[in-house]
Protein backbone atom coordinates (compact mmCIF):
# COMPACT_ATOMS: atom_id res chain seq x y z
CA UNK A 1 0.00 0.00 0.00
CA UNK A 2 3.04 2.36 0.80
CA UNK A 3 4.57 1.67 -2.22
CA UNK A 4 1.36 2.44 -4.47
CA UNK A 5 0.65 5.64 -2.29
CA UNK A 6 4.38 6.69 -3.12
CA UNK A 7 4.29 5.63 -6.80
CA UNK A 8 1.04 7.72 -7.18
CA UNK A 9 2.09 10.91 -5.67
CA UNK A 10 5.25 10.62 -7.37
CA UNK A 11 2.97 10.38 -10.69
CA UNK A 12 1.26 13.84 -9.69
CA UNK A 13 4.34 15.72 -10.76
CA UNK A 14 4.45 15.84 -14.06
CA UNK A 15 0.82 16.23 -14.33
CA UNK A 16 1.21 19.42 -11.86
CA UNK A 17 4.21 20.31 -14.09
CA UNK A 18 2.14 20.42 -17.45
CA UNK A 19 -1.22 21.92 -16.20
CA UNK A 20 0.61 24.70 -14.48
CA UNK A 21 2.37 25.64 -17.20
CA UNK A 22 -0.61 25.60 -19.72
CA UNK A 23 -1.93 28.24 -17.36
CA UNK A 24 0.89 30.06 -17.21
CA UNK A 25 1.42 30.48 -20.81
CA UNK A 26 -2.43 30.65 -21.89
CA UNK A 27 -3.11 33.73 -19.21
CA UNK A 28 -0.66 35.43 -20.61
CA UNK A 29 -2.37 34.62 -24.17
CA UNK A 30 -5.25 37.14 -23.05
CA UNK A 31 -5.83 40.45 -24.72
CA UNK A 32 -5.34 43.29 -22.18
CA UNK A 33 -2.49 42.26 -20.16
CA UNK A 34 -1.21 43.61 -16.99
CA UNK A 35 0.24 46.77 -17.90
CA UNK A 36 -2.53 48.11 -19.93
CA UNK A 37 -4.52 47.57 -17.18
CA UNK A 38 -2.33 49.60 -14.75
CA UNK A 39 -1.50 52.56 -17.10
CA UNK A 40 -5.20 52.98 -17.82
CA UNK A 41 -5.81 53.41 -14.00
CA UNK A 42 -3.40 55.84 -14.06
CA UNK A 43 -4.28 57.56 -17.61
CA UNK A 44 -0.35 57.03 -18.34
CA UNK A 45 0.74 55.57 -21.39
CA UNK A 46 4.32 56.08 -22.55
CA UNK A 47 6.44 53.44 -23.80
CA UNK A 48 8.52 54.65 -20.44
CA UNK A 49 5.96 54.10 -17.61
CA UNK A 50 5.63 50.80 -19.39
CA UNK A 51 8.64 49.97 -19.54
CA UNK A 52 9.58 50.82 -16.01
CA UNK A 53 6.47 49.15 -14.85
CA UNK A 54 7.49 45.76 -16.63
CA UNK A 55 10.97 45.64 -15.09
CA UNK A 56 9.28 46.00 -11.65
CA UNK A 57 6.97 43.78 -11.98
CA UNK A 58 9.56 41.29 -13.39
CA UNK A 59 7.57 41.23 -16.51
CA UNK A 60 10.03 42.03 -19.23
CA UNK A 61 11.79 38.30 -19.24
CA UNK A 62 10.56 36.22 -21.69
CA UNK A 63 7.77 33.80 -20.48
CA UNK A 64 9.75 30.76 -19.97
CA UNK A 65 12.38 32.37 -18.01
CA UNK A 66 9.08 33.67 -15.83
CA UNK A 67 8.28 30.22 -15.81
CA UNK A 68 11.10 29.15 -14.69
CA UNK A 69 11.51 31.43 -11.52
CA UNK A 70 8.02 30.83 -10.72
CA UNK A 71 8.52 26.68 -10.45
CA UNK A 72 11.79 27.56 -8.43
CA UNK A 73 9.91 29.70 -6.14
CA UNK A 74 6.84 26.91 -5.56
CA UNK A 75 9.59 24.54 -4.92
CA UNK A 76 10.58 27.29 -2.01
CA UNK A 77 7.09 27.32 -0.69
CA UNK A 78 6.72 30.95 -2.33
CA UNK A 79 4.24 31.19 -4.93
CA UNK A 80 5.26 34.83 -6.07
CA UNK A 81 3.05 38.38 -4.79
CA UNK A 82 -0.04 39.59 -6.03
CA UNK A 83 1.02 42.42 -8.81
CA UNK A 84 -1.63 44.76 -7.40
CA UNK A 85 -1.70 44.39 -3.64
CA UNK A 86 2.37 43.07 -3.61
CA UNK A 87 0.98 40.74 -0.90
CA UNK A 88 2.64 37.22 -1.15
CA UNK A 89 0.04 34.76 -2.76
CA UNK A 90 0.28 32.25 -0.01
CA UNK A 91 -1.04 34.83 2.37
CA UNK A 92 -4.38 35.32 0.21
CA UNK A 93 -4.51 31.56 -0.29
CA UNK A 94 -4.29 30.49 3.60
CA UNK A 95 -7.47 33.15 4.30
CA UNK A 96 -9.42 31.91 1.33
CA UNK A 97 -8.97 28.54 0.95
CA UNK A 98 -10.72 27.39 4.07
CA UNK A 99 -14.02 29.35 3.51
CA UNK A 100 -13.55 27.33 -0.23
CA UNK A 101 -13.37 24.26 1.44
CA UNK A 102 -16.01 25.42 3.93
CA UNK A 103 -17.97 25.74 0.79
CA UNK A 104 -17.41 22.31 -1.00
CA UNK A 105 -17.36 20.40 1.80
CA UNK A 106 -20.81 21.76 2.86
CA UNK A 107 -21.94 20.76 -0.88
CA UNK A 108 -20.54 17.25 -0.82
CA UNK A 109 -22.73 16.47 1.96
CA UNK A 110 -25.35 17.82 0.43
CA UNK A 111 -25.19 16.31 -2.63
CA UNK A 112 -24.38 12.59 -0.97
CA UNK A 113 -27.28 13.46 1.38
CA UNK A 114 -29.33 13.59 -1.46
CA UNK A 115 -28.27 11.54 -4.08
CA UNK A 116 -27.41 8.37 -1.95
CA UNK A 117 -30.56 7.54 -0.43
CA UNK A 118 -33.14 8.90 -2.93
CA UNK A 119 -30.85 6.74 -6.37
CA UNK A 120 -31.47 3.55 -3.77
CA UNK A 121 -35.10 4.24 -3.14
CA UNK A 122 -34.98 4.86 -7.21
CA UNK A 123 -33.71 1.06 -8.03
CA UNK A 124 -35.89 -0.35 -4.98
CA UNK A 125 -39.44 1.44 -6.71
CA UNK A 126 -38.47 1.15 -10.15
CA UNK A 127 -40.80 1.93 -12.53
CA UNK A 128 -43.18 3.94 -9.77
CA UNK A 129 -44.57 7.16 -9.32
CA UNK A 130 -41.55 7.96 -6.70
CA UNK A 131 -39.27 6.69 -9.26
CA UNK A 132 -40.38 8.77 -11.96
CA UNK A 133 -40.65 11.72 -9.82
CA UNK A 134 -36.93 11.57 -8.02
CA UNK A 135 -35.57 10.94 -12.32
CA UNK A 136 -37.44 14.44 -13.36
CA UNK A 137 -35.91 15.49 -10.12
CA UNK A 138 -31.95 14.48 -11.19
CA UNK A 139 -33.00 15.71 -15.14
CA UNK A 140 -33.81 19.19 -13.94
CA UNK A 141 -31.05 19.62 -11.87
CA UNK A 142 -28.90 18.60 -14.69
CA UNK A 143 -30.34 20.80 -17.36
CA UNK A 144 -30.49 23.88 -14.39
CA UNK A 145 -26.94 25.12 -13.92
CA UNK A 146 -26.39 26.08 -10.23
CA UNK A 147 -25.39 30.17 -10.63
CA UNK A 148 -29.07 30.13 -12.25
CA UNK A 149 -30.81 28.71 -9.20
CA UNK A 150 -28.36 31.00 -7.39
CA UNK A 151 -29.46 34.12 -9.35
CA UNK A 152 -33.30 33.49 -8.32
CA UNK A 153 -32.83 33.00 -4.77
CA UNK A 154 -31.20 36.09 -4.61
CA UNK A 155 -33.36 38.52 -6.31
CA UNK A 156 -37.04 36.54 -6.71
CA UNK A 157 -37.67 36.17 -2.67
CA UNK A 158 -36.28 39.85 -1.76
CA UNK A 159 -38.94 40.88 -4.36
CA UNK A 160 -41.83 39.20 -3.90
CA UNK A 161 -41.32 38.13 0.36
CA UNK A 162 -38.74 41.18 0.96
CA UNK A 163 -35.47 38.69 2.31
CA UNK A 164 -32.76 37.54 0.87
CA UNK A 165 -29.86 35.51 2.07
CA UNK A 166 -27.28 36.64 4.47
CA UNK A 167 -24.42 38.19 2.57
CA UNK A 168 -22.33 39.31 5.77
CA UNK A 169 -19.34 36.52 5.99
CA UNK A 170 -18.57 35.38 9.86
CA UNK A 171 -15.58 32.92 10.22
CA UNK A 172 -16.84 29.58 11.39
CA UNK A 173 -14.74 29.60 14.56
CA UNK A 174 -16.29 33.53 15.65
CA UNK A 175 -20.02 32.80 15.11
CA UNK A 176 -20.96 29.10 13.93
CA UNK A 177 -24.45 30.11 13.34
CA UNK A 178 -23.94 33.35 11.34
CA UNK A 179 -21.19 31.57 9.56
CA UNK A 180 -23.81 28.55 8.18
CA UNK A 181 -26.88 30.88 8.07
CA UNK A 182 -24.50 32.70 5.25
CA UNK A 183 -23.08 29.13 3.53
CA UNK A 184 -25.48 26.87 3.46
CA UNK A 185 -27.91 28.53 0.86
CA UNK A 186 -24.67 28.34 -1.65
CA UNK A 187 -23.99 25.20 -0.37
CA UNK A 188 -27.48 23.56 -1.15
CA UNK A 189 -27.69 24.99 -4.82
CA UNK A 190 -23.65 23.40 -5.63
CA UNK A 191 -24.65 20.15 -3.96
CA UNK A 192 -28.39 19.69 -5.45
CA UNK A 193 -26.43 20.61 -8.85
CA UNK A 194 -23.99 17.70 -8.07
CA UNK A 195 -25.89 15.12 -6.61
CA UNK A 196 -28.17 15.18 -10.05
CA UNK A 197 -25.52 12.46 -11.88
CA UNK A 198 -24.65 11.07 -8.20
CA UNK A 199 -28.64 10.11 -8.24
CA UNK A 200 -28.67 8.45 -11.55
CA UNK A 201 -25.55 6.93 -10.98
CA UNK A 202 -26.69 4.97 -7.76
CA UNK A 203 -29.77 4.21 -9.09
CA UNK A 204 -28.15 2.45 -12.45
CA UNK A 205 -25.63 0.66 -10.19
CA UNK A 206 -27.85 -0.46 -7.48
CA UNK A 207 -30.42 -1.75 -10.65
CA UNK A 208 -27.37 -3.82 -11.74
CA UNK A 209 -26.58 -5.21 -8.13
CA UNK A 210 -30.20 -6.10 -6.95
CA UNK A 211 -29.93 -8.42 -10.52
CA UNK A 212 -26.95 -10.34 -9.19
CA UNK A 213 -27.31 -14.09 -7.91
CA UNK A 214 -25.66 -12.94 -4.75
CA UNK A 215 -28.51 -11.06 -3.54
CA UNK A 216 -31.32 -13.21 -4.78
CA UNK A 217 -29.27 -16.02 -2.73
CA UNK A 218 -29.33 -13.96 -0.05
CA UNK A 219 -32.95 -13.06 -0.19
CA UNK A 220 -34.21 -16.82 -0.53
CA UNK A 221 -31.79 -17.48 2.94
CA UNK A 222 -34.23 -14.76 4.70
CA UNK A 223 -31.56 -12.13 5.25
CA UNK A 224 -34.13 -9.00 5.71
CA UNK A 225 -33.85 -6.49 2.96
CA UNK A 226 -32.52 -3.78 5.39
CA UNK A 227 -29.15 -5.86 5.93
CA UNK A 228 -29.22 -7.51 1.95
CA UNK A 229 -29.19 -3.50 0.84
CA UNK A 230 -26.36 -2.51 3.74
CA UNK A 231 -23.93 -5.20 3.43
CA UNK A 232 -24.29 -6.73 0.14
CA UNK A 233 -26.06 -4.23 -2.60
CA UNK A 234 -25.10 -1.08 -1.42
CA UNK A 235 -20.93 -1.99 -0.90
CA UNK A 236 -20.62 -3.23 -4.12
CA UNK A 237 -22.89 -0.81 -6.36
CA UNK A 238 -21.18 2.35 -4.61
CA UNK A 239 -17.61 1.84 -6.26
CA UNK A 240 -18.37 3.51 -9.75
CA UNK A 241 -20.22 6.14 -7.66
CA UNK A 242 -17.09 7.19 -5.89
CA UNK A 243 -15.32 7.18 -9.09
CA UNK A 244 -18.01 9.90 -10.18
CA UNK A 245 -17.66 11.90 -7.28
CA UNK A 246 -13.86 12.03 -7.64
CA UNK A 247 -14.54 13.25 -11.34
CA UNK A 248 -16.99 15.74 -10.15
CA UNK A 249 -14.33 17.73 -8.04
CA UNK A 250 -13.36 20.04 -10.48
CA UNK A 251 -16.70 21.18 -11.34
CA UNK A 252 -17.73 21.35 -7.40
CA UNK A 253 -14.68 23.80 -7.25
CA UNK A 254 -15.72 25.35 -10.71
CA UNK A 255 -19.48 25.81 -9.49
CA UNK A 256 -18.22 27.47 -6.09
CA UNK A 257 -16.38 30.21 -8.45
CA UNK A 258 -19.68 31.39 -9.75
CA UNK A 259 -21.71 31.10 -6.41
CA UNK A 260 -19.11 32.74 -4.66
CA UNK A 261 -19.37 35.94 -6.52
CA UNK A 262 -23.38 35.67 -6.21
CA UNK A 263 -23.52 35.40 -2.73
CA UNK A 264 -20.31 37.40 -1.81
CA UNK A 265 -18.57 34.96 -0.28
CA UNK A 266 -15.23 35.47 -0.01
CA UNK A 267 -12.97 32.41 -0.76
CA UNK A 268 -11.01 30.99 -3.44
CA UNK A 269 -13.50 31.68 -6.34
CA UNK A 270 -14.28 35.78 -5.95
CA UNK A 271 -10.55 35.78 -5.26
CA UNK A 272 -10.00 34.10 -8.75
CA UNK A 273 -12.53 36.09 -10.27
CA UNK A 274 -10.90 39.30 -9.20
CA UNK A 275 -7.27 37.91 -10.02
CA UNK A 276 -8.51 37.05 -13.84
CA UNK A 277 -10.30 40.60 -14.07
CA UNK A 278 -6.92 42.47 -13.40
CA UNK A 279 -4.74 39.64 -15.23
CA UNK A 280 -2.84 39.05 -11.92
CA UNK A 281 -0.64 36.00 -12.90
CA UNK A 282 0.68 35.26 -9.87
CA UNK A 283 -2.47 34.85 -7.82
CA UNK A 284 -3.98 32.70 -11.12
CA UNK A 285 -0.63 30.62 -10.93
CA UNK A 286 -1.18 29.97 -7.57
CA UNK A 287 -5.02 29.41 -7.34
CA UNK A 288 -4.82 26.86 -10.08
CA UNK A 289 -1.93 25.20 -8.24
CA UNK A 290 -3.79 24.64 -5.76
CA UNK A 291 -6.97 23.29 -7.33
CA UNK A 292 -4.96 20.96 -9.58
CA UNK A 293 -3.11 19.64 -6.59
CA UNK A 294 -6.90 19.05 -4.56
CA UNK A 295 -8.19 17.55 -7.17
CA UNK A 296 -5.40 15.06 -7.88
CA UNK A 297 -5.15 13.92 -4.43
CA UNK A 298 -8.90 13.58 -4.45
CA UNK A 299 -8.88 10.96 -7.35
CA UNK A 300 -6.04 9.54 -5.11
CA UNK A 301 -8.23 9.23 -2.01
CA UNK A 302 -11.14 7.79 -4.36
CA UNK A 303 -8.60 5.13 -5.68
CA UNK A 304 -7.82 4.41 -2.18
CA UNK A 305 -11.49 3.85 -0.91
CA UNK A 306 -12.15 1.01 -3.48
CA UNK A 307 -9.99 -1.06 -1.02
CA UNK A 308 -12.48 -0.15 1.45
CA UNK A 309 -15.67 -0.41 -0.21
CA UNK A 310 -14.50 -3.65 -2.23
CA UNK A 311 -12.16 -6.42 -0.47
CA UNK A 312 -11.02 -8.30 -3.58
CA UNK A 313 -9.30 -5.12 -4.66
CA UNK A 314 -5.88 -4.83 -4.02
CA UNK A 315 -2.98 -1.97 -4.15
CA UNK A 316 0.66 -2.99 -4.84
C-alpha cells in the first residue's frame, strides 16, 4: 500500500508540471495584459511608464524564463506576490482557501445526502410514481446550472417576500451560526447541482446489483432487505459512484467560483474572479496550483477507498 501511495504521488508531478504551465502560458495569451490595465488606472501611457512598470513587476523576461523562476519559487514554498496588492500569494490563499473548502465540503454532503438515499429508493421502486418523480428530479437539476438557481434565490424572494440571504461573511470559529446561516444557501444549490448524476448513478448501479445471484441467494436465505441492501447491494454498487464523485471535483470547485461571486462569499473563487479581471498571474498561478493539486489527491483518495468499499481489490 506504501509503495502504491508513493508511486502515485510521485505520478502527480508531471501532471502538476504540465497543467501549471498551460496556465501560465495561456493567461498570458489574453488580450489586455497587466500593464494596460495599470496605465489605464493611471491615464499614463508612454512606452517609459511601461517599460519601467514591466521591469518591476519582473515582466520584461521572456515567459519561460518567468516560468522558470516561478517553479523555483513553488519549490521554495513561495508562490510569487499579487502584482496589485504586492501581498505574497500564499497569504491570500491560507485566508481563502478554508471558507472554499467550507464551501465544497458543505456541498458534498449535500449532494451525498441527497443523491445516496433517494438513487437507492430509485432502483428499490423502479418503474413507480416515486421513481419517476426523483428521475425528473436528477434531469432538472442537470439541465439547471447552479449560478441560475443562485441568481433566483437572490433577487425573486427579496422581491416578492422582501429577504434575501445573508451576505455578511462570519468565520466559522467567531459565530458558527452566522457563519452557516450565510453558507449553506450556496452550499445547497452546488450540492443539489452535483448530486443530479450522483442520483442516476446509484440508481443504475444499485439496478445492476439487486440483478446479481448474490442477492437473490441472499434473499431466498431470509436475510431481511434492510441488511441484503447494507452489506451486500449497497458496498458493491457504490464503487463507480465514488469514481463519479472524484470526477466531479473540479466542477464542485468550478461551481463554487460562480456562487461565490453571487452570494459574496469570499474564498477561493471571488478571489480568482478578481485575479482574472486584473490579469494578476501570480495569484492565477497559484489558485490553479492549488486546485490541480486538490483535485489530484482527491482521485487519489477515491482510488484508495475502493480497497475499502471492495475487499477483492488490491494496491501494490
Amino acid at each position: 500500500m506504501q509503495a502504491y501511495i508513493a508511486r502515485r504521488v510521485i505520478a502527480l508531478l508531471p501532471t502538476l508540471f504540465f497543467a501549471s504551465l498551460i496556465v501560465f502560458v495561456s493567461m498570458r495569451l489574453i488580450p489586455g495584459d497587466v500593464i494596460d490595465l495599470m496605465l489605464a488606472q493611471n491615464d499614463i501611457a508612454t512606452s517609459q511608464d511601461r517599460a519601467r512598470i514591466e521591469a518591476a513587476l519582473g515582466l520584461d523576461q521572456p515567459v519561460m524564463s518567468q516560468y522558470v523562476d516561478w517553479v523555483a519559487g513553488v519549490f521554495q514554498g513561495d508562490l510569487g506576490r499579487s502584482l496589485w496588492q504586492n501581498t505574497p500569494v500564499t497569504e491570500q490563499l491560507k485566508a481563502t482557501l478554508p471558507i472554499t473548502f467550507e464551501l465544497g465540503l458543505l456541498a458534498l454532503i449535500v449532494a451525498l445526502t441527497v443523491a445516496i438515499p433517494i438513487g437507492i429508493y430509485s432502483a428499490l421502486r423502479q418503474d413507480t410514481m416515486g421513481d419517476y418523480v426523483a428521475r425528473s428530479f436528477s434531469l432538472i437539476m442537470l439541465a439547471v446550472p447552479s449560478f441560475w438557481l443562485g441568481t433566483l434565490v437572490m433577487v425573486f424572494p427579496s422581491v416578492w417576500w422582501r429577504w434575501s440571504p445573508p451576505l455578511e461573511y462570519t468565520p466559522f470559529f467567531q459565530d458558527p451560526l452566522a457563519n452557516l446561516s450565510h453558507m449553506i444557501v450556496p452550499a445547497i444549490l452546488l450540492g443539489l447541482s452535483m448530486s443530479a448524476v450522483t442520483m442516476r448513478m446509484t440508481r443504475t448501479m444499485m439496478l445492476e446489483v439487486l440483478r446479481q445471484d448474490y442477492v437473490r441467494t441472499a434473499r431466498a436465505k431470509g436475510l431481511s432487505e434492510h441488511m441484503m441492501i447494507v452489506r451486500h447491494a449497497l458496498r458493491n454498487g457504490l464503487i463507480p459512484v465514488v469514481t463519479l464523485i472524484g470526477l466531479q471535483a473540479p466542477l464542485l470547485i468550478g461551481g463554487a467560483v460562480i456562487l461565490e461571486q453571487i452570494f459574496v462569499v469570499p474564498g477561493m473563487g471571488l478571489l480568482l474572479l478578481e485575479a482574472v479581471f486584473q490579469r494578476d498571474y501570480p495569484v492565477i498561478s497559484g489558485i490553479f496550483l492549488i486546485v490541480g493539486l486538490g483535485v489530484l489527491l482527491i482521485n487519489l483518495l477515491v482510488d484508495l477507498s475502493y480497497g475499502f468499499l471492495d475487499p477483492k481489490v488490491r494496491h501494490q
